[in-house]
C-alpha atoms as a PDB file:
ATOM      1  CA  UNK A   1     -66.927 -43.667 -42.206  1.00  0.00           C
ATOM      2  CA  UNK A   2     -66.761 -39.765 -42.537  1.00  0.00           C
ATOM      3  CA  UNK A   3     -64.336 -38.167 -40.535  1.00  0.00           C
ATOM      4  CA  UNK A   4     -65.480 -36.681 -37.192  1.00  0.00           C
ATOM      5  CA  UNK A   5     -64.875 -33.037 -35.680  1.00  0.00           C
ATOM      6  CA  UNK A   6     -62.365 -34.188 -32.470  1.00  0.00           C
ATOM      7  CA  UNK A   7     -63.782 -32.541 -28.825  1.00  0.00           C
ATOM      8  CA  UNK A   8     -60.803 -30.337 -27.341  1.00  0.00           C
ATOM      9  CA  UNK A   9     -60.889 -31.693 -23.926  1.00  0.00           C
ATOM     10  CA  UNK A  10     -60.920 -28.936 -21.825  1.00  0.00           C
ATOM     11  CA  UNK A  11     -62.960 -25.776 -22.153  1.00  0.00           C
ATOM     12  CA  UNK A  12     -62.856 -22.934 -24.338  1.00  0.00           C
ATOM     13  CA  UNK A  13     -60.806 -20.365 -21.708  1.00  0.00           C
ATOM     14  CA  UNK A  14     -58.721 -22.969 -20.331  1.00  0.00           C
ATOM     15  CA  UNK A  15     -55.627 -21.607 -21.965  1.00  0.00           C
ATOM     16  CA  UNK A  16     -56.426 -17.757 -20.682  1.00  0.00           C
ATOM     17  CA  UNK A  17     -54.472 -15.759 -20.477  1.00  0.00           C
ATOM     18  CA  UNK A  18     -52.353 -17.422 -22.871  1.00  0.00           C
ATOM     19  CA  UNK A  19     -54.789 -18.235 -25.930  1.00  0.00           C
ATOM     20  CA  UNK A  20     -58.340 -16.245 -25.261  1.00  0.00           C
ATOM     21  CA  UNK A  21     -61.623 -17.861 -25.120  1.00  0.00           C
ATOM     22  CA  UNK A  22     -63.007 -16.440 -28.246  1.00  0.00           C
ATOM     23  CA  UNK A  23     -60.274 -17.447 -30.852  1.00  0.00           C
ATOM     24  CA  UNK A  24     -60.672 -21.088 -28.941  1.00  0.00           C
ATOM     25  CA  UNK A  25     -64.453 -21.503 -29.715  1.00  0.00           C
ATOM     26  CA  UNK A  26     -64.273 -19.642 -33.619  1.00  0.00           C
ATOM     27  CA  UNK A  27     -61.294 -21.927 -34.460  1.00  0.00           C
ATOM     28  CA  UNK A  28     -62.667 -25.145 -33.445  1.00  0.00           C
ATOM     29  CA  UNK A  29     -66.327 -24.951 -34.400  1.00  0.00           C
ATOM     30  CA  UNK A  30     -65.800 -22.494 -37.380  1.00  0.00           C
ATOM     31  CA  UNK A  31     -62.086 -23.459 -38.970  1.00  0.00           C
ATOM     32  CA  UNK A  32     -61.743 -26.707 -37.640  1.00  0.00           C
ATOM     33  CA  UNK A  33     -65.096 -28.150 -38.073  1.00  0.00           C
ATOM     34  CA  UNK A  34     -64.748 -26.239 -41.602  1.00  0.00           C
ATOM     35  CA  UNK A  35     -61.735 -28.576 -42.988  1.00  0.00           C
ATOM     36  CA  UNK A  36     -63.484 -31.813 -41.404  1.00  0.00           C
ATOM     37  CA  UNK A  37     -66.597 -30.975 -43.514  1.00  0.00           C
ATOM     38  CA  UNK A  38     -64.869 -30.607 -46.437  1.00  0.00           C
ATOM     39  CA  UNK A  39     -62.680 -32.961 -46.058  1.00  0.00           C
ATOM     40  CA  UNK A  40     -65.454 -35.569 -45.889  1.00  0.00           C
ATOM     41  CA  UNK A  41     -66.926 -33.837 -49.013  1.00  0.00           C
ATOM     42  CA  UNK A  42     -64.048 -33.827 -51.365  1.00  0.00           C
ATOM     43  CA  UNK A  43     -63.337 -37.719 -50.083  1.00  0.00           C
ATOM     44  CA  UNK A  44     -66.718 -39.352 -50.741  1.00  0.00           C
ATOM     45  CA  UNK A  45     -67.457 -41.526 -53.211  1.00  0.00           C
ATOM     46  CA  UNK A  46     -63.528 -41.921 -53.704  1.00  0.00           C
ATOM     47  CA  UNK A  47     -60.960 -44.546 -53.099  1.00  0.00           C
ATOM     48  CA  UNK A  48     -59.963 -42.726 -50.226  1.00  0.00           C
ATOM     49  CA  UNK A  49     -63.120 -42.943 -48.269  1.00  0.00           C
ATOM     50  CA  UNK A  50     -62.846 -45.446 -45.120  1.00  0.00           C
ATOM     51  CA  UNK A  51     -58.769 -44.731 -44.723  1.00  0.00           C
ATOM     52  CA  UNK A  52     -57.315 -42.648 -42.281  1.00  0.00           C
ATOM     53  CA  UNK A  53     -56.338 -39.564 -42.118  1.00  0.00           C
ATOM     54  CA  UNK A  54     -52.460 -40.864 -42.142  1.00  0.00           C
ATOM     55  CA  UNK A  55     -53.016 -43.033 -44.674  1.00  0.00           C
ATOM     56  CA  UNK A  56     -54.594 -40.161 -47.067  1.00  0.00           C
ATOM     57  CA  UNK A  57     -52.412 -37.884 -46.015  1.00  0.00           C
ATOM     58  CA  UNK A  58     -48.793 -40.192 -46.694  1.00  0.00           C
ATOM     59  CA  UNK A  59     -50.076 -41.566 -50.024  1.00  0.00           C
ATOM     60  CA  UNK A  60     -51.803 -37.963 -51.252  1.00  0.00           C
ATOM     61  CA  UNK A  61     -51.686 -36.650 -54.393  1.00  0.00           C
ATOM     62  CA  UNK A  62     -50.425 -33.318 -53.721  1.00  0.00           C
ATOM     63  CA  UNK A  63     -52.657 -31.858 -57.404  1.00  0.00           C
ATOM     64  CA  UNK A  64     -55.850 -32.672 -55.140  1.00  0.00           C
ATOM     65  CA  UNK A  65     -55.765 -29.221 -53.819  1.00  0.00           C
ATOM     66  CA  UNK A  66     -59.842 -30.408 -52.098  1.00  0.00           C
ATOM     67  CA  UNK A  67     -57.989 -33.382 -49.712  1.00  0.00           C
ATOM     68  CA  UNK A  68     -54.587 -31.605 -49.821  1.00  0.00           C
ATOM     69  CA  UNK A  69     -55.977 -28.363 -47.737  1.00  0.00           C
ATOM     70  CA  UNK A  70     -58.897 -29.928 -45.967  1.00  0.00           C
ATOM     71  CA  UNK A  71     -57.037 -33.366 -45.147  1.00  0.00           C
ATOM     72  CA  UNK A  72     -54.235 -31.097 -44.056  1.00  0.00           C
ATOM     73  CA  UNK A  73     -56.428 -28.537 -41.797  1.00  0.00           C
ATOM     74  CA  UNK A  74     -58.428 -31.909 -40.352  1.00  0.00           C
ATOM     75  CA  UNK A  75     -55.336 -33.508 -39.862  1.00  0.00           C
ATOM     76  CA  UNK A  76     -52.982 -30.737 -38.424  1.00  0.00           C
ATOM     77  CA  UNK A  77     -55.686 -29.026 -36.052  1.00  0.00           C
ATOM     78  CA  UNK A  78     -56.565 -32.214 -34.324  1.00  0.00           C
ATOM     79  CA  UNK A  79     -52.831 -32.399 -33.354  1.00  0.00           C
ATOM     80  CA  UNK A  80     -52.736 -28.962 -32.717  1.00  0.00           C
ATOM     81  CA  UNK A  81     -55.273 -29.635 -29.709  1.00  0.00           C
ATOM     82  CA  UNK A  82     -53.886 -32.374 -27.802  1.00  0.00           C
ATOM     83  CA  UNK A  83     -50.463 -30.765 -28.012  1.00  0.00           C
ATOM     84  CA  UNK A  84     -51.726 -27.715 -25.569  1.00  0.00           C
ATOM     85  CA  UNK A  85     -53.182 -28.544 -22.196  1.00  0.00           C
ATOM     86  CA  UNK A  86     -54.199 -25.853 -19.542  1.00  0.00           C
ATOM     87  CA  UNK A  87     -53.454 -28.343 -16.420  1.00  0.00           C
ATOM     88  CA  UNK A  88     -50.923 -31.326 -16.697  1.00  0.00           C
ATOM     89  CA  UNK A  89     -48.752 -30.447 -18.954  1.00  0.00           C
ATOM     90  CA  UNK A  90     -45.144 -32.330 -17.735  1.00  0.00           C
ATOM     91  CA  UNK A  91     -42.252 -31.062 -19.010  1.00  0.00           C
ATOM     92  CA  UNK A  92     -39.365 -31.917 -21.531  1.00  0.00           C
ATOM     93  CA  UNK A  93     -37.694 -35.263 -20.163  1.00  0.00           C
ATOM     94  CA  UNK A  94     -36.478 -38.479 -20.825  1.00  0.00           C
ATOM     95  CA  UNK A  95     -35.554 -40.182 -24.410  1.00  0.00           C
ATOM     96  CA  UNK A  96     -37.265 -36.895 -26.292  1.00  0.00           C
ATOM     97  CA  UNK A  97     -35.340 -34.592 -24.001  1.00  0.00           C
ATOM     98  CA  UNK A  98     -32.140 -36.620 -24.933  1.00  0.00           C
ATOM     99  CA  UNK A  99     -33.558 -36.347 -28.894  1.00  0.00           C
ATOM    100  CA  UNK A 100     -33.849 -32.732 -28.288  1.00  0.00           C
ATOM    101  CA  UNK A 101     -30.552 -31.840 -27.393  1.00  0.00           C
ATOM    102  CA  UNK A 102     -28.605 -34.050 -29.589  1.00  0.00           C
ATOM    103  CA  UNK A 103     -30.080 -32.277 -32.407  1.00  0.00           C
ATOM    104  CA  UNK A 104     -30.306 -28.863 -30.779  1.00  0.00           C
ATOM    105  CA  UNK A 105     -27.756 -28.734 -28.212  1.00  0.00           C
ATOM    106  CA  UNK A 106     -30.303 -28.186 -25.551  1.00  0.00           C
ATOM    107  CA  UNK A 107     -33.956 -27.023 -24.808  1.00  0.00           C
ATOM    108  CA  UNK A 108     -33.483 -23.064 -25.052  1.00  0.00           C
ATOM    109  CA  UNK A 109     -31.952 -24.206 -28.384  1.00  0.00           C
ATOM    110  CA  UNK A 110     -34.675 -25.793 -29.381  1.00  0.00           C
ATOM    111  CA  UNK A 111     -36.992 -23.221 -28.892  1.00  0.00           C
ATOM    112  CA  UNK A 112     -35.184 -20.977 -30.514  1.00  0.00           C
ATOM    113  CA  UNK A 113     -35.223 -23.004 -33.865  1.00  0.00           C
ATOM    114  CA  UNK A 114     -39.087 -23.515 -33.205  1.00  0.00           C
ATOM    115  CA  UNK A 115     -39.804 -20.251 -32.560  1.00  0.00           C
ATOM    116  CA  UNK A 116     -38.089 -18.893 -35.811  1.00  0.00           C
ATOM    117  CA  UNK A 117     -39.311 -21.384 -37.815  1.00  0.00           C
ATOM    118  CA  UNK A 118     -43.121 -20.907 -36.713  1.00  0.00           C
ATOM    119  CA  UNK A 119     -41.918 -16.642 -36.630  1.00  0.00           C
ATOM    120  CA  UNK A 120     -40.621 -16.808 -40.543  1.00  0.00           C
ATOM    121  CA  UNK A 121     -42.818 -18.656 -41.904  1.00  0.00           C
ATOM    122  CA  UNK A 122     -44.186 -16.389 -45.104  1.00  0.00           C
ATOM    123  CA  UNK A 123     -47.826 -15.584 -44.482  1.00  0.00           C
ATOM    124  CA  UNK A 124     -50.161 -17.905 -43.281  1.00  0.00           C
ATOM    125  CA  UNK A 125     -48.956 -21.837 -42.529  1.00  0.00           C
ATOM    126  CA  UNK A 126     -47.507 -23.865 -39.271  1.00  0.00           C
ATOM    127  CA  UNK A 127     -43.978 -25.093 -37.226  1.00  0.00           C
ATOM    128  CA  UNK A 128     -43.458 -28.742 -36.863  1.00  0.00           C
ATOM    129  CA  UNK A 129     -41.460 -30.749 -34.680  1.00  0.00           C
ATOM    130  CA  UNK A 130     -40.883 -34.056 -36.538  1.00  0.00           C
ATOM    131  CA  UNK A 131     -39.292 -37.563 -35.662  1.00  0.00           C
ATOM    132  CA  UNK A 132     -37.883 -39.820 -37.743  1.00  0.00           C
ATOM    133  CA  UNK A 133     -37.459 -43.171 -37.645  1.00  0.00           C
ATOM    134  CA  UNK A 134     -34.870 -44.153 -35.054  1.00  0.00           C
ATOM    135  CA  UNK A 135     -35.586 -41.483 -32.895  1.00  0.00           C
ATOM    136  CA  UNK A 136     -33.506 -38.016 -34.922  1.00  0.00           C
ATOM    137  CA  UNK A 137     -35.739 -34.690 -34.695  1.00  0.00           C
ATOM    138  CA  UNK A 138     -36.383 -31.857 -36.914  1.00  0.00           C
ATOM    139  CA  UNK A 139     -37.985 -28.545 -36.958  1.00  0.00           C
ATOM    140  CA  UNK A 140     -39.474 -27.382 -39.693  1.00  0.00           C
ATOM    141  CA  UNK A 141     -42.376 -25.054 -41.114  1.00  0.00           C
ATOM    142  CA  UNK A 142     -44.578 -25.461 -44.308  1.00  0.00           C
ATOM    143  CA  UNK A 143     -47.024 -23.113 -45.999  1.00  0.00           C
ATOM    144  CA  UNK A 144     -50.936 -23.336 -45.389  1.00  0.00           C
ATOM    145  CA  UNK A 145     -52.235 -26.311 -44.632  1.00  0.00           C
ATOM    146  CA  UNK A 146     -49.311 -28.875 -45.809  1.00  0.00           C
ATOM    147  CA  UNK A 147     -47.871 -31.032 -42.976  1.00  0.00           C
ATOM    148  CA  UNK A 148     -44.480 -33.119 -42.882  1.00  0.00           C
ATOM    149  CA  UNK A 149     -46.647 -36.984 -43.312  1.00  0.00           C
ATOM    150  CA  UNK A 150     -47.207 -35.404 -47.244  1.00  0.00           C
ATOM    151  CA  UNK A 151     -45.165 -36.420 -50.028  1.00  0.00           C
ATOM    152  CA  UNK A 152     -41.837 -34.471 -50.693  1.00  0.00           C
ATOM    153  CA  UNK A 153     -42.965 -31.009 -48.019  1.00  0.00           C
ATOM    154  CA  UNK A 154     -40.279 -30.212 -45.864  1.00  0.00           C
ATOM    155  CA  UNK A 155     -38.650 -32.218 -43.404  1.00  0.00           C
ATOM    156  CA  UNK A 156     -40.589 -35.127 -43.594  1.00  0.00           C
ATOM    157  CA  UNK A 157     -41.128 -37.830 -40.372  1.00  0.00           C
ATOM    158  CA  UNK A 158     -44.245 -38.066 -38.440  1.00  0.00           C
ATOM    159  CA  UNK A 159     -45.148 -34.432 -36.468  1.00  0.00           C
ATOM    160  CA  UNK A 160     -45.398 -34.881 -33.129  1.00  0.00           C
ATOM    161  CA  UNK A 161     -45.750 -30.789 -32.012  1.00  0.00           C
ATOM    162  CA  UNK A 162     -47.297 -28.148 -34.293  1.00  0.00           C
ATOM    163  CA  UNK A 163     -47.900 -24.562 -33.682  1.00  0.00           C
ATOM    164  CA  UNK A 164     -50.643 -23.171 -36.197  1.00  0.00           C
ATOM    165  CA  UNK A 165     -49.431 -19.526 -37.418  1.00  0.00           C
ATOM    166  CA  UNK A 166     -52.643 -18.560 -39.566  1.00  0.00           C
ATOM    167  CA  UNK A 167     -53.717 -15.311 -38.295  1.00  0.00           C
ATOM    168  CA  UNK A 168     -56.873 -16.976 -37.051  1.00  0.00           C
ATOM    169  CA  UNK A 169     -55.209 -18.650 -34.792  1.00  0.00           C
ATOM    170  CA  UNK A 170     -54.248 -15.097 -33.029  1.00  0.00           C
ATOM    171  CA  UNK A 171     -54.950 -12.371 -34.553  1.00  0.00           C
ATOM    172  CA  UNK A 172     -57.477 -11.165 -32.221  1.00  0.00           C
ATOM    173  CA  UNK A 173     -55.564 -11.438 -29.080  1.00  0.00           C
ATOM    174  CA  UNK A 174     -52.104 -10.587 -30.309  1.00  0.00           C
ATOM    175  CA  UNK A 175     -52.190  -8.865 -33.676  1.00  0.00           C
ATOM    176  CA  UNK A 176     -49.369  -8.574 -35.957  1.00  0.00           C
ATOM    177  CA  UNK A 177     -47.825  -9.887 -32.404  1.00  0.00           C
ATOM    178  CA  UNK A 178     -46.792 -13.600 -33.844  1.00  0.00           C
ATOM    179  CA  UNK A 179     -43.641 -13.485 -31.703  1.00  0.00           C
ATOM    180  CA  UNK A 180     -45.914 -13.188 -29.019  1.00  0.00           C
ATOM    181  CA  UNK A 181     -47.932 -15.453 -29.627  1.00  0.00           C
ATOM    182  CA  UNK A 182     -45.365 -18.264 -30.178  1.00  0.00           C
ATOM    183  CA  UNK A 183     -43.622 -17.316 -26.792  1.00  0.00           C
ATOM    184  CA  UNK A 184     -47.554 -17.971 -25.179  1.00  0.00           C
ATOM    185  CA  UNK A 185     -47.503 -21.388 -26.935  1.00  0.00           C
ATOM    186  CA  UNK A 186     -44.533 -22.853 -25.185  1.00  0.00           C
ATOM    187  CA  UNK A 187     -46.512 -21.972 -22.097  1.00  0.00           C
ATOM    188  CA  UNK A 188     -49.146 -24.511 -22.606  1.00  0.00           C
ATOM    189  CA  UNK A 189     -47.325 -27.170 -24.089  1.00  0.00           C
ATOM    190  CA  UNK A 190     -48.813 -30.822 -23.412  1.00  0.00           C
ATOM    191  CA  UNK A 191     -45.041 -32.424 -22.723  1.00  0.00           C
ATOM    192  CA  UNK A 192     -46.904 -35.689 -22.108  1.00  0.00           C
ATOM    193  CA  UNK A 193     -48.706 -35.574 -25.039  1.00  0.00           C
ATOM    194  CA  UNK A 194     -45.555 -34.622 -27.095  1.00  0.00           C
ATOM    195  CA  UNK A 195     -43.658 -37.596 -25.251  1.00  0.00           C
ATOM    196  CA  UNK A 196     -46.012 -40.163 -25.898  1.00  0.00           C
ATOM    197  CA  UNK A 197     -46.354 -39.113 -29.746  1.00  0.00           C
ATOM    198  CA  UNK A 198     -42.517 -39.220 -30.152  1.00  0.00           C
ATOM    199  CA  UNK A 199     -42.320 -42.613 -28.399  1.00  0.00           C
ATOM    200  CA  UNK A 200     -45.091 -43.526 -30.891  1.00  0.00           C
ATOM    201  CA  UNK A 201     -43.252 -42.322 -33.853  1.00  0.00           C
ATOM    202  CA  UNK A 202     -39.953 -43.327 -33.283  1.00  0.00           C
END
């Protein structure tokens, strides 16, 4: 079953002021949809076609540059979307909170290491925070389309809050203005969304 372009949920603008309308709509139905067709291209007729995403993405061959970048972009903007949410949004508490500030020391902390992470991150690529099994987080950042759930990239453990730092993703809003732009991402952070994927993952 090919892989499907995922709705956002909320409207194009619904971020404003924070992540413009325009960016929304050509990232979703241009970049996004992009990577999903692709992705079902490079996977059919393949061994790989009828897994999911997950599964393609754990057990990948990292020399299949085709599933590599378009698995990745499928796989990392759908997160990307549920992660952000214009209206109920919660905030940091209970065993992630606790998860948080044992490895960070607290939530300022946290954002700090997020923030440079996503902020240093050479040219075009994305921020993770990952959990591992037992409950330990990580930030972390990897190059293009590569995500943590791929063999042997960076800190490993299952993502459960990305931050996309292509320019696409803000370059006609903010510029050059990444640090900007990261600062407007904590603003509409889906906390709920971020709990439930770390209570998932753990």
């Amino acid at each position: 079953m090919a892989f499907k372009l995922p709705e956002l949920g909320y409207a194009y603008d619904a971020l404003e002021p924070n992540i413009d309308a325009r960016t929304m709509e050509i990232h979703h139905t241009k970049h996004h949809n992009g990577y999903t067709t692709k992705l079902n291209g490079a996977i059919e007729g393949t061994d790989l076609e009828g897994k999911s995403i997950e599964d393609i993405l754990t057990n990948l061959d990292m020399s299949n540059s085709a599933v590599r970048n378009n698995g990745g972009g499928f796989y990392n903007h759908s997160l990307f979307w549920t992660v952000m949410n214009p209206e109920d949004k919660g905030y940091l508490s209970g065993e992630l909170k606790d998860a948080i500030e044992a490895a960070f020391g607290s939530k300022e902390k946290f954002m700090d290491a997020f923030s440079n992470a996503a902020a240093t991150q050479f040219g075009s690529g994305w921020a993770w925070l990952c959990v591992h099994k037992g409950g330990k987080v990580e930030v972390c950042s990897t190059p293009n389309q590569d995500n943590p759930l791929m063999p042997g990239v960076s800190c490993g453990g299952t993502p459960i809050l990305g931050l996309d730092v292509w320019e696409h993703a803000y370059y006609l809003n903010y510029q050059n203005r990444r640090p900007d732009y990261i600062d407007a991402f904590f603003k509409v952070i889906n906390w709920n969304e971020v709990e439930r994927r770390y209570a998932e993952a753990k």
